[in-house]
C-alpha atoms as a PDB file:
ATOM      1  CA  UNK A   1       5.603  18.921  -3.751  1.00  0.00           C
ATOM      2  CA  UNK A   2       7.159  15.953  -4.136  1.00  0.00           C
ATOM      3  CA  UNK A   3       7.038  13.054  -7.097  1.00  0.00           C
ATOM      4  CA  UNK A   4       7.854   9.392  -7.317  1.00  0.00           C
ATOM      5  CA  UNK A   5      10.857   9.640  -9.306  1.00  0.00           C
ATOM      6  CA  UNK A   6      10.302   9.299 -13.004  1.00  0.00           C
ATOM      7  CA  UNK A   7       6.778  11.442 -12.355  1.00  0.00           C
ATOM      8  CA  UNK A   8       6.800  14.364 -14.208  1.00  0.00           C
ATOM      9  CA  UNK A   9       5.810  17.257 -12.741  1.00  0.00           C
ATOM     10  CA  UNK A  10       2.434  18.551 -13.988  1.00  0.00           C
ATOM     11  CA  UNK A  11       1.282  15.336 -11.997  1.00  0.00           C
ATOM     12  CA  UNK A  12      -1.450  16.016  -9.113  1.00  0.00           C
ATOM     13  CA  UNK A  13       0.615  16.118  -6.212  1.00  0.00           C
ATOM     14  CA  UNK A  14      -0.449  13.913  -3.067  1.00  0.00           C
ATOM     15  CA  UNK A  15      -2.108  16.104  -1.177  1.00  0.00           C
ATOM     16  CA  UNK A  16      -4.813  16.318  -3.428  1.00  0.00           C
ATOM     17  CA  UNK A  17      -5.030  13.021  -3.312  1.00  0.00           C
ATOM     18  CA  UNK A  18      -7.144  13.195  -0.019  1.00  0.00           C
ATOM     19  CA  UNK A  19     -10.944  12.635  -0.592  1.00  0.00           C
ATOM     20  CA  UNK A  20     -14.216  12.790   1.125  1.00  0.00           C
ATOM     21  CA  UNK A  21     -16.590   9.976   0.447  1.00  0.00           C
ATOM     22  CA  UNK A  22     -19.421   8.483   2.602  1.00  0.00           C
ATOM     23  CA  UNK A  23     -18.839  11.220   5.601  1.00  0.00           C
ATOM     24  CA  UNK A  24     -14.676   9.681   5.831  1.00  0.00           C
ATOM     25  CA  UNK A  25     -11.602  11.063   4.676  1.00  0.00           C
ATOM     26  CA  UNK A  26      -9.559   8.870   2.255  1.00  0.00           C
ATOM     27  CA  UNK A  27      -6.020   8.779   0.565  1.00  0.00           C
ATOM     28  CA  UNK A  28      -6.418   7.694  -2.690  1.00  0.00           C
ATOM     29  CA  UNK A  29      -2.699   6.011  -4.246  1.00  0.00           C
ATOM     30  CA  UNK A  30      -1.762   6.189  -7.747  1.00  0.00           C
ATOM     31  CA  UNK A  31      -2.175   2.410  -7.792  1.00  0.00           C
ATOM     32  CA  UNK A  32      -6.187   3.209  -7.149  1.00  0.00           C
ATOM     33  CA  UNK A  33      -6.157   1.781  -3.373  1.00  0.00           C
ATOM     34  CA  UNK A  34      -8.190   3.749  -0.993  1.00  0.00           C
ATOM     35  CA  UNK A  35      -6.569   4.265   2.400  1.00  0.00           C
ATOM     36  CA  UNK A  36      -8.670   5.055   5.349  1.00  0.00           C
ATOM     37  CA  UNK A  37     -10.953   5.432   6.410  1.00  0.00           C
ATOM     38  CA  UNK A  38      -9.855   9.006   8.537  1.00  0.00           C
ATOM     39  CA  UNK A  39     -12.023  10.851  10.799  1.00  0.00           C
ATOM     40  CA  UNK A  40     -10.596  14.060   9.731  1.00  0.00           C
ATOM     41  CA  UNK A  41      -9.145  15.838   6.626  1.00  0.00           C
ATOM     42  CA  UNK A  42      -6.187  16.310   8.760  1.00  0.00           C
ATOM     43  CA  UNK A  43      -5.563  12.743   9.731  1.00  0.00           C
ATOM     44  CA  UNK A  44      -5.761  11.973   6.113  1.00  0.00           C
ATOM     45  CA  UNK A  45      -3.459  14.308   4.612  1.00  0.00           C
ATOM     46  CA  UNK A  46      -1.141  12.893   7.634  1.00  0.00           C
ATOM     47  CA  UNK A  47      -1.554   9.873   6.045  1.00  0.00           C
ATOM     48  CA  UNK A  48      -1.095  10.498   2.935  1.00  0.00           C
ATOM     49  CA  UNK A  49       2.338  12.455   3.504  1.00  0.00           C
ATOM     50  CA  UNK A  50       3.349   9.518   5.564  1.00  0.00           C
ATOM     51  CA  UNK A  51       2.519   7.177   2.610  1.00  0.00           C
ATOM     52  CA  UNK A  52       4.159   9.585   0.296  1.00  0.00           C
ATOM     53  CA  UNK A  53       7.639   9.108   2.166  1.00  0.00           C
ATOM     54  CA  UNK A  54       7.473   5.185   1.965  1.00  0.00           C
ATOM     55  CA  UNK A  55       6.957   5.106  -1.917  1.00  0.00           C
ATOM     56  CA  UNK A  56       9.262   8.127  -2.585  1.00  0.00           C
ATOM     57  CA  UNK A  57      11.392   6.268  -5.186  1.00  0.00           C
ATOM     58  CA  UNK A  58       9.728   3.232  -5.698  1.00  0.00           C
ATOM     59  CA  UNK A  59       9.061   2.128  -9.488  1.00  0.00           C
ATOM     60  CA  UNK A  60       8.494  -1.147  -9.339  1.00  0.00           C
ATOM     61  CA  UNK A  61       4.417  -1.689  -8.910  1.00  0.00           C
ATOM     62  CA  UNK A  62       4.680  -4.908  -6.991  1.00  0.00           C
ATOM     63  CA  UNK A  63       6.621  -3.178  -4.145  1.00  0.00           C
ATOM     64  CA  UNK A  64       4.621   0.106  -4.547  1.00  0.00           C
ATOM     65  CA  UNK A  65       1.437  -2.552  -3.309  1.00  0.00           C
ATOM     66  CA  UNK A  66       3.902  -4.291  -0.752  1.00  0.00           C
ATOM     67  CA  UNK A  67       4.756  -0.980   0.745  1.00  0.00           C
ATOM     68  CA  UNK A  68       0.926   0.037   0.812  1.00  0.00           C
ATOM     69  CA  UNK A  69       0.011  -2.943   2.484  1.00  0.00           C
ATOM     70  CA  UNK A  70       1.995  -2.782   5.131  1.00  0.00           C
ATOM     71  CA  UNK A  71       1.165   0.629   5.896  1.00  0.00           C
ATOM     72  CA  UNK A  72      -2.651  -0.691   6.328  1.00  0.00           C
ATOM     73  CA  UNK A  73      -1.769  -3.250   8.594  1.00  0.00           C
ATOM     74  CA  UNK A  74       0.348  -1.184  10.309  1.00  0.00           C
ATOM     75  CA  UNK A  75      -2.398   1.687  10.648  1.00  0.00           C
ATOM     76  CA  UNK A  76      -5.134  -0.756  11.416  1.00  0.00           C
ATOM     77  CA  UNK A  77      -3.347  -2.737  14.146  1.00  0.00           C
ATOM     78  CA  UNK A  78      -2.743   1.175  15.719  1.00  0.00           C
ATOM     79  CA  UNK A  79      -4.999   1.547  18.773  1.00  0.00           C
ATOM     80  CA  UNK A  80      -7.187   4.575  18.257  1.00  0.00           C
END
């Protein structure tokens, strides 16, 4: 499992960051944004390990939002 550095470890890890809510799968982020929504569980625990990757590291909240963003826009301007 992996942690932003500076987590410490008895943290939830990301993957159970993945939710169900109104019949969609969701990634919820530490900084309480809701990504999705995802068809399937799959597709969102995709997403959240993909999302997981950009902010391994990151401390500063500003770019931890930045980073987020972008991966919206970037999922949302994916054809699909």
């Amino acid at each position: 499992m992996s942690h932003r550095r500076g987590e410490p470890p008895e943290r939830h890890g990301r993957s159970e960051r993945v939710v169900l809510a109104r019949g969609r799968w969701y990634v919820m982020t530490r900084e309480r944004i809701d990504v999705g929504p995802y068809a399937t569980k799959e597709e969102a625990q995709t997403a959240s390990e993909q999302l997981g990757q950009a902010l391994d590291g990151v401390d500063d909240p500003a770019v931890a939002l930045a980073l987020i963003g972008e991966f919206v826009r970037r999922r949302n301007a994916t054809p699909g």
